[in-house]
Structures are given as C-alpha cells and as structure tokens.
Protein backbone atom coordinates (compact mmCIF):
# COMPACT_ATOMS: atom_id res chain seq x y z
CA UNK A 1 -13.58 19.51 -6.50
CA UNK A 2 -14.12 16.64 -3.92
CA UNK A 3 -10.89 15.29 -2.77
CA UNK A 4 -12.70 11.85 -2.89
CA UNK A 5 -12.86 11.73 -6.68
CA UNK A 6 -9.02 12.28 -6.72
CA UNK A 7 -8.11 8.72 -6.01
CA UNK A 8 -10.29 7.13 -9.16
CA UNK A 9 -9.21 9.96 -11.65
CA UNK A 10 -5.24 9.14 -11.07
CA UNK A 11 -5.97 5.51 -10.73
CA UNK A 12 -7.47 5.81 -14.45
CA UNK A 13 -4.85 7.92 -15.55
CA UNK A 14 -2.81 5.42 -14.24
CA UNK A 15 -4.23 2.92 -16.77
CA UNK A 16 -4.25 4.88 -19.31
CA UNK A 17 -1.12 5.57 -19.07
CA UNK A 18 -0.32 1.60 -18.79
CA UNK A 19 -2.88 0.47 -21.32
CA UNK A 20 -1.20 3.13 -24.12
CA UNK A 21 2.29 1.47 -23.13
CA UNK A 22 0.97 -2.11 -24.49
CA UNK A 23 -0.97 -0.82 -27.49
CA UNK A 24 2.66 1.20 -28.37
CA UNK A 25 4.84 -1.91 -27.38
CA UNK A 26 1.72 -4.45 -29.57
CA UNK A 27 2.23 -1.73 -32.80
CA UNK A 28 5.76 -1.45 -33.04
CA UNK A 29 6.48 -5.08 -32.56
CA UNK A 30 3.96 -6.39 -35.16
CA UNK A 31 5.24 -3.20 -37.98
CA UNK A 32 8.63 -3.90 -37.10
CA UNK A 33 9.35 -7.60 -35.36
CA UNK A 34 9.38 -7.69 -31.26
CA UNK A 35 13.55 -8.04 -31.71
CA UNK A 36 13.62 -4.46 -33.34
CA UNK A 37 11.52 -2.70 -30.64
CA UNK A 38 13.17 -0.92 -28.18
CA UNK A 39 11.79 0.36 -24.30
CA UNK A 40 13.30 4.13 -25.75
CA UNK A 41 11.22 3.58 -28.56
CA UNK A 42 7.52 2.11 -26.88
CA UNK A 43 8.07 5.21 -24.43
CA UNK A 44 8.54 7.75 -27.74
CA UNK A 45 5.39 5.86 -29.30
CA UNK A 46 3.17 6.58 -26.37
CA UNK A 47 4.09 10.03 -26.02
CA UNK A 48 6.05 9.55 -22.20
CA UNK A 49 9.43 9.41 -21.47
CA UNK A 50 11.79 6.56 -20.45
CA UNK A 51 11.36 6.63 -16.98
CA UNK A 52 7.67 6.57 -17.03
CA UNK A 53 7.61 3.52 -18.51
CA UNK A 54 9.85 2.43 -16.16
CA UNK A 55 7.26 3.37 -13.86
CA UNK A 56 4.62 0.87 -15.18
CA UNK A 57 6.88 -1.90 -16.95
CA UNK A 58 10.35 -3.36 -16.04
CA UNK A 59 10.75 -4.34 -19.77
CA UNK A 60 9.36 -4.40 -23.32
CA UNK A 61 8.47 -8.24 -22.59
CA UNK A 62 6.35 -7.06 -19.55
CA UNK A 63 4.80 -4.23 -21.42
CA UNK A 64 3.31 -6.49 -24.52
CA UNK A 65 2.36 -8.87 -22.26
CA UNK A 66 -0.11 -6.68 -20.53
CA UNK A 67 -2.84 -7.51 -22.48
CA UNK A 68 -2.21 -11.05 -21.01
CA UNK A 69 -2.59 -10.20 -17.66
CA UNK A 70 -5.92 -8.42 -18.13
CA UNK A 71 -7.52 -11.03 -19.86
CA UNK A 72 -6.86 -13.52 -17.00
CA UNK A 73 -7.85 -10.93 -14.27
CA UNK A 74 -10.75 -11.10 -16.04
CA UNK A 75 -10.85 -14.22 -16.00
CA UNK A 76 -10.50 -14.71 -12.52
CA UNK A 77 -13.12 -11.97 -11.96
CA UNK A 78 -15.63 -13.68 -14.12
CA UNK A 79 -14.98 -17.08 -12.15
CA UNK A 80 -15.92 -14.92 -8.93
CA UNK A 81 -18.90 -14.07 -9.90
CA UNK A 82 -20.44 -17.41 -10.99
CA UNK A 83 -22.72 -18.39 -8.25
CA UNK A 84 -21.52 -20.34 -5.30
CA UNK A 85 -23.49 -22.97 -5.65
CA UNK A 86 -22.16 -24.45 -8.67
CA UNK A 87 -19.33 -27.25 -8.56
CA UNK A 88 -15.46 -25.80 -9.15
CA UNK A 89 -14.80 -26.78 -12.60
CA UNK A 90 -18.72 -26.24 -13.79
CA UNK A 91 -17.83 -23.06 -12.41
CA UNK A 92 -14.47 -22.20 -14.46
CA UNK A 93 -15.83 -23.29 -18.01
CA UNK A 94 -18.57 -21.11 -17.60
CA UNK A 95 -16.38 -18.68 -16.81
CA UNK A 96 -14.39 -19.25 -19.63
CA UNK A 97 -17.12 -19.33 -22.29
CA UNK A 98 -18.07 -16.12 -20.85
CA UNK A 99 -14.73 -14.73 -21.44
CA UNK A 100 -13.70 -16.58 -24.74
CA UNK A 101 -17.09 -15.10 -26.46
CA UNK A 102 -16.29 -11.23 -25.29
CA UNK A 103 -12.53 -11.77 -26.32
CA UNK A 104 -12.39 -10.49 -29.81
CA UNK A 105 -14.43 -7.52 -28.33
CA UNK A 106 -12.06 -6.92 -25.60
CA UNK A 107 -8.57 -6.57 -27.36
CA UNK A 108 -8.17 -6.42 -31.64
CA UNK A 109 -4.38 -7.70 -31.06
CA UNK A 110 -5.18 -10.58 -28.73
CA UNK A 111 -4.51 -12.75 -31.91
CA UNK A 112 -1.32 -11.31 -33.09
CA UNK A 113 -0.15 -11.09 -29.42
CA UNK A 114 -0.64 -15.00 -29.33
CA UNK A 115 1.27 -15.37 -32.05
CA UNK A 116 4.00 -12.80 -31.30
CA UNK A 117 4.64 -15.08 -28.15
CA UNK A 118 4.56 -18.28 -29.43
CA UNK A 119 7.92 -17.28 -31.76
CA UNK A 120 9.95 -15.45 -28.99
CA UNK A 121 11.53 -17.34 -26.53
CA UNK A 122 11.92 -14.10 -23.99
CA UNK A 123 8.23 -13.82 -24.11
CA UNK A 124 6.89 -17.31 -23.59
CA UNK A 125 9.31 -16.76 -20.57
CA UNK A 126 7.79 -13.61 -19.52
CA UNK A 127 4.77 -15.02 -20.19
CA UNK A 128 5.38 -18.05 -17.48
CA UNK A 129 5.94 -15.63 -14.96
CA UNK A 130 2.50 -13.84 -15.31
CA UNK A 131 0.67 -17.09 -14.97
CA UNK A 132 2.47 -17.95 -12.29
CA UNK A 133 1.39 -15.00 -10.30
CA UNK A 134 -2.42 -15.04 -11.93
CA UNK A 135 -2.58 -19.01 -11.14
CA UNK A 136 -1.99 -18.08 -7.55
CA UNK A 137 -4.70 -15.33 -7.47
CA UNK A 138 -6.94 -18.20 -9.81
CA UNK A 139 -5.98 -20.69 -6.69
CA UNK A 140 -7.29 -18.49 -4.18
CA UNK A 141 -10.59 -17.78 -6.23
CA UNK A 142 -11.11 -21.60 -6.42
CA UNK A 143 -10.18 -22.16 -2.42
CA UNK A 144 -12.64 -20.20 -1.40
CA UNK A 145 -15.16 -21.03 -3.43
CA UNK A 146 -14.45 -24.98 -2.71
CA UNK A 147 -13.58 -24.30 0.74
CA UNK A 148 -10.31 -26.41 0.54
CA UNK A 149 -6.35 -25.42 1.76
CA UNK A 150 -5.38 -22.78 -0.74
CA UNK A 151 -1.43 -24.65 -0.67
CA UNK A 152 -3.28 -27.58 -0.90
CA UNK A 153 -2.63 -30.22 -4.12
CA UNK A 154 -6.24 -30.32 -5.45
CA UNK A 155 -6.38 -26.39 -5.58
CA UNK A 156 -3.09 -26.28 -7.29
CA UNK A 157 -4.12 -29.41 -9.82
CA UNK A 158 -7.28 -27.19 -10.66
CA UNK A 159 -5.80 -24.17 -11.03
CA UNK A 160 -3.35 -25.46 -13.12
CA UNK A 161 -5.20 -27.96 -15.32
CA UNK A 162 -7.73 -24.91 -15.96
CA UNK A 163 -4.97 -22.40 -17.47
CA UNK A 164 -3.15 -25.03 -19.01
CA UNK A 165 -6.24 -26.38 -21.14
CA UNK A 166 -6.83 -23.16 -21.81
CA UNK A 167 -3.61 -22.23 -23.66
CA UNK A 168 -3.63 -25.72 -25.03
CA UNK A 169 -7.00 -24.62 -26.94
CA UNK A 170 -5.60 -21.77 -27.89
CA UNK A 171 -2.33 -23.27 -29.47
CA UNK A 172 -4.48 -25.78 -31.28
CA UNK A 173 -6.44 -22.83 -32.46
CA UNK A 174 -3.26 -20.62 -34.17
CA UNK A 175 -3.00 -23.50 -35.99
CA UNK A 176 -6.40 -24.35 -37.08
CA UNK A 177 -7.37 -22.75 -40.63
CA UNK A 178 -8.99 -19.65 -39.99
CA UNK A 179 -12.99 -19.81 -39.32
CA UNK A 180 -12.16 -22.34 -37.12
CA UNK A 181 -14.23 -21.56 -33.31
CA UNK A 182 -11.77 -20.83 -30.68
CA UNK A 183 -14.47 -21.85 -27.65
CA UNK A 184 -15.32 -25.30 -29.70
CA UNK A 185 -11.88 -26.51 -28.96
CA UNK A 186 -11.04 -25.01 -25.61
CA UNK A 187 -13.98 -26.50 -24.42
CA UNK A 188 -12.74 -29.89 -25.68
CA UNK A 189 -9.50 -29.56 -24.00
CA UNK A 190 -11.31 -28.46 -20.91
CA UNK A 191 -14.25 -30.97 -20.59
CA UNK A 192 -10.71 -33.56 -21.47
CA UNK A 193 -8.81 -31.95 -18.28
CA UNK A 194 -11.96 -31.78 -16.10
CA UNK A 195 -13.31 -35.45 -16.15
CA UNK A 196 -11.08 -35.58 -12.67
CA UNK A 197 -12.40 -32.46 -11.20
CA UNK A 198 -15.99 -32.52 -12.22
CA UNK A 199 -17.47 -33.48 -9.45
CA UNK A 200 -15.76 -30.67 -7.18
C-alpha cells in the first residue's frame, strides 16, 4: 500500500472517530437530559474508551457542540468560494442561503441541538467560545476577500454582525410555530444588519 494514502485514511478515521463522539454525546442527552450524560458514558456509547475521547473533546459540552463547529466551517468555506468579485456582505448571505437550504440535509439533530443549548447555561457558554474562534477564522475570510486590516474594526463589525444575525434568525425560528421557513427570517435579520455593510 502507498504510504501516501496513509495520511487521508487516519485523518478520516480521525473523524469518524470525532463525528461518532457527537452523535453519542446528541443521543444520550436528548433520551436522557444533557445534565444526566456523563463523558464515561458518551465514550461507552461510541464504543471507545475514556481517554479517547479525551483525545478529541475536553468535555461533554465540547463534544455536542461539534456539530456547531462544522456547520460554521462550512460556512466559512462556502463564503470562500463565492466569487471575488462580489461585495462582502452580498457575499456572506449568499453564502448563508447556500448553507441554510443544505442544513436539514447535513445534520437530523441540528434542531434539537439548538434547542438543547438554548436551556443549558454550560453550553451557550461553550458555545461562545466556538464562535469566538470561528468568527476569527470568518474575519480572516472577509479580510482577504475585502482587502482590509484583519484586527481592523470594520472586519470585526462584519464578522460579528454576520454570526450574530444569524443566531438571531435562528432563535426567532425555535420559536416560530413549526412550518415556519428558517432562511425567510434569517434573511430578514441579515438584510436588517447589512444596510451598513452593503456596499462593502
């Protein structure tokens, strides 16, 4: 076997690995309440032992949350590819509605997820801490695709107002009766945010 097809194979294993770790931590915590789940017991779920999960997660908070951070990597992937010539903003809500319309496809618990966070406290902090560290890789996307300082205030703003109208729509959403279009309302809240960065 080529040695060069080693790297890819334990890279997917690798996520695998990880991705079985969320769907254990999403199960257990929607059967049995996030408060009753224990790392001991998302490890026995996906068939590893403690210290693998240590491995991958540094807690059960991190570990449901996963799901999170791929949908914004993809996210910020999507926004990549939109072509350079369009303004910053026109940019990200295209991005978005290219992400919001694949979602349901993408991850069956994304819903219940939502929800799980919104009545935990230690996950809506866990959850501030991954979009802190995707709005930074979101800033950098939007830098050099606008060409300004990457520290700079308007590439903070927009990075910022983006995620933030996004989980606005979302909340607004949860609460909608159900039928109600997710994209309709987050791209109210983000043609509402972007009347100060539409023209960059």
């Amino acid at each position: 076997m080529s040695t060069t097809a080693e790297p890819g194979l334990r890279e997917r294993k690798k996520a695998a690995t990880r991705q079985a770790l969320h769907t254990a931590a999403m199960r257990l915590a929607i059967e049995h309440g996030f408060d009753r789940v224990t790392v001991e017991a998302v490890a026995d779920e996906a068939g590893v032992s403690r210290r693998t999960f240590s491995n991958y997660f540094g807690s059960k908070e991190e570990a449901l949350l996963y799901g999170e951070h791929l949908r914004i990597t993809l996210l910020i992937e999507q926004v990549r590819a939109r072509p350079a010539s369009e303004p910053t903003w026109v940019a990200l809500t295209a991005a978005a509605q290219q992400f919001y319309l694949k979602l349901g496809d993408l991850d069956p618990h994304w819903v219940a997820q939502s929800r799980l966070v919104r009545a935990q406290p230690a996950l809506v902090a866990a959850q501030v801490q991954t979009f802190a560290a995707l709005e930074r890789d979101l800033s950098s996307e939007i830098a050099a695709r606008s060409g300004d300082d990457p520290t700079g205030v308007r590439v903070k703003m927009t990075s910022a107002a983006f995620l933030a109208s996004l989980r606005v729509g979302l909340h607004i959403w949860l609460d909608r009766p159900p039928g109600t279009n997710l994209w309709e309302l987050v791209s109210e809240t983000l043609a509402e945010a972007g009347r100060g960065f539409a023209q960059n």
